[in-house]
Protein backbone atom coordinates (compact mmCIF):
# COMPACT_ATOMS: atom_id res chain seq x y z
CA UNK A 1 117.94 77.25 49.69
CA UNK A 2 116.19 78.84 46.42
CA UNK A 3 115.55 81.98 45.28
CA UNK A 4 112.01 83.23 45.40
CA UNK A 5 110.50 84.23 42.09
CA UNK A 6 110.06 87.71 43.62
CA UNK A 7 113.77 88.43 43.71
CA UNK A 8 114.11 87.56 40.02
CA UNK A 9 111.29 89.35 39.18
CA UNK A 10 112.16 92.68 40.65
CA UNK A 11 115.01 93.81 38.45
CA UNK A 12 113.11 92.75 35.23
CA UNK A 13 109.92 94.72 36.41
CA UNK A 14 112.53 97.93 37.37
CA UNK A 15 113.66 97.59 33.63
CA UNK A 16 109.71 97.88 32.04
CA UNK A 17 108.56 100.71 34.12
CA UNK A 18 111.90 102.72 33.11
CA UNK A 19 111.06 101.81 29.04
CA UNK A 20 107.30 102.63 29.63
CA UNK A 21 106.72 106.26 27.89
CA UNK A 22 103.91 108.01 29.10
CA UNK A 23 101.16 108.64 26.31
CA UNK A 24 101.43 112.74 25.05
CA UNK A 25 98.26 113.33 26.79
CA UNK A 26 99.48 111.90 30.24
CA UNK A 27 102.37 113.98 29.38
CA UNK A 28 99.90 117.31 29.42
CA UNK A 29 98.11 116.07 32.05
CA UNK A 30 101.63 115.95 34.49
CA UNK A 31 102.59 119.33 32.99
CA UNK A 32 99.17 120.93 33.82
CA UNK A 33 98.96 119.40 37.37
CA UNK A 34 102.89 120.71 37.68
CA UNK A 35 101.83 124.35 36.91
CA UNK A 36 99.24 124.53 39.65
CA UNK A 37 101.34 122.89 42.20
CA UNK A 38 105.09 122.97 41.76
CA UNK A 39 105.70 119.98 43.41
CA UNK A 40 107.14 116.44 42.83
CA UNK A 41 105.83 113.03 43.23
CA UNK A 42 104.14 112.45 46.12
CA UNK A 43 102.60 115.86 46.50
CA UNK A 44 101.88 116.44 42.68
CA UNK A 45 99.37 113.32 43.00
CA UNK A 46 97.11 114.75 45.43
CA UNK A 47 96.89 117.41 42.98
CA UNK A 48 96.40 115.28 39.94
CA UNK A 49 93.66 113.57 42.02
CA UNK A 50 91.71 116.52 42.85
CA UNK A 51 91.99 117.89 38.92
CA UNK A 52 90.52 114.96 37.70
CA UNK A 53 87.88 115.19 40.57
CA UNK A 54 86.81 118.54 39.36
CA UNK A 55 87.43 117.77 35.47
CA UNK A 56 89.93 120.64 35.21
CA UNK A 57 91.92 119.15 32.46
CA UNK A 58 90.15 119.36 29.30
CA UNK A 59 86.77 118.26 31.17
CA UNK A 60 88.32 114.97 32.00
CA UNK A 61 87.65 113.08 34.90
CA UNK A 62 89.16 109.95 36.50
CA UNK A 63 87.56 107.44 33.79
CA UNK A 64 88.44 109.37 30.56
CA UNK A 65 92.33 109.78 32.07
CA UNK A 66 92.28 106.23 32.03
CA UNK A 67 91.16 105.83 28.93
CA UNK A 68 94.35 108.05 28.02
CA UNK A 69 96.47 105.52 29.85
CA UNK A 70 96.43 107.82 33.53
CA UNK A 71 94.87 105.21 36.25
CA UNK A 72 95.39 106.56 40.12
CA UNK A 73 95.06 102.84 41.75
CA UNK A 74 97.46 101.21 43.92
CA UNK A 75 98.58 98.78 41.10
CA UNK A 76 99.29 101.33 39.02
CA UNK A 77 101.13 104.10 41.48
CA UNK A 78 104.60 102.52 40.36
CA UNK A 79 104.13 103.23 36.98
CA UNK A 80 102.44 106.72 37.65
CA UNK A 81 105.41 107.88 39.87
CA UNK A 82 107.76 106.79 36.95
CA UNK A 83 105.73 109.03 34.28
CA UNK A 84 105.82 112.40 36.87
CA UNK A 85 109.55 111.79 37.19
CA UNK A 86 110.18 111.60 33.55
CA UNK A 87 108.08 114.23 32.77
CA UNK A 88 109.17 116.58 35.37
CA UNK A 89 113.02 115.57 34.56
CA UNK A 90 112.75 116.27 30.90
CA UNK A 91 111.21 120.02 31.93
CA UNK A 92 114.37 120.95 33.53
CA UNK A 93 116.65 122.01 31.39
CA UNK A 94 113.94 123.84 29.85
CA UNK A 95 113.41 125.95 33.03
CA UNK A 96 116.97 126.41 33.55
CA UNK A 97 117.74 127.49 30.03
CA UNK A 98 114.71 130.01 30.35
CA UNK A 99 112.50 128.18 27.21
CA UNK A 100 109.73 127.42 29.62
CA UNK A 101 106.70 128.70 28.76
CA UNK A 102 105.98 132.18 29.17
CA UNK A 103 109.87 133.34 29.47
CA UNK A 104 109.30 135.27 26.29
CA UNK A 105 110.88 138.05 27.24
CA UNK A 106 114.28 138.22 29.18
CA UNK A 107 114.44 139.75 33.11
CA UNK A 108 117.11 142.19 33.83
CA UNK A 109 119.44 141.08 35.53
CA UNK A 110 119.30 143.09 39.27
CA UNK A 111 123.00 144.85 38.67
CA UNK A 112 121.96 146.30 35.59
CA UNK A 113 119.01 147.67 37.56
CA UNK A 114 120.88 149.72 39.86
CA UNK A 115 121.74 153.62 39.11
């Protein structure tokens, strides 16, 4: 019996979405969508949708993304859901360490609160 092509194929496709960066202004573009919706991938693409739909990101809509490398088809979903993991994985240790955006200034902590 032989192998279909498909089965060879699969692990070799795996490896190119993993390599495939996301351009700096997809990279904004995820980050911006995050900040409205804190959400992951799927919910975060309904939102990414409906920014582009109302140009909220830098008056772009759904043909200037693309020409910044951000397409919403079906063909190119895999490699979409690859850049909003990356993306949203490399922001985590920022929020955890506090160097997010906007954590200027240090909360108390809620013991040091109480008299």
């Amino acid at each position: 019996m032989t192998q279909r092509p498909a089965d060879r194929a699969a692990p070799m496709q795996q490896t190119t979405q993993a390599a495939d960066v996301p351009p700096p202004d997809a990279v904004a573009f995820i980050r911006f969508c995050h900040r409205r919706r804190q959400a992951g991938w799927p919910e975060l693409y309904d939102e990414m949708c409906a920014v582009a739909a109302r140009r909220e990101f830098k008056g772009w809509g759904h043909d200037q993304l693309a020409d910044h490398g951000l397409a919403f088809s079906l063909q190119e979903m895999p490699r979409l859901a690859g850049w909003v993991r990356a993306v949203l994985a490399a922001a985590e240790p920022e929020q955890r360490s506090g160097l997010h955006r906007g954590a200027g200034t240090p909360r108390p902590h809620p013991a040091a609160s109480v008299a």
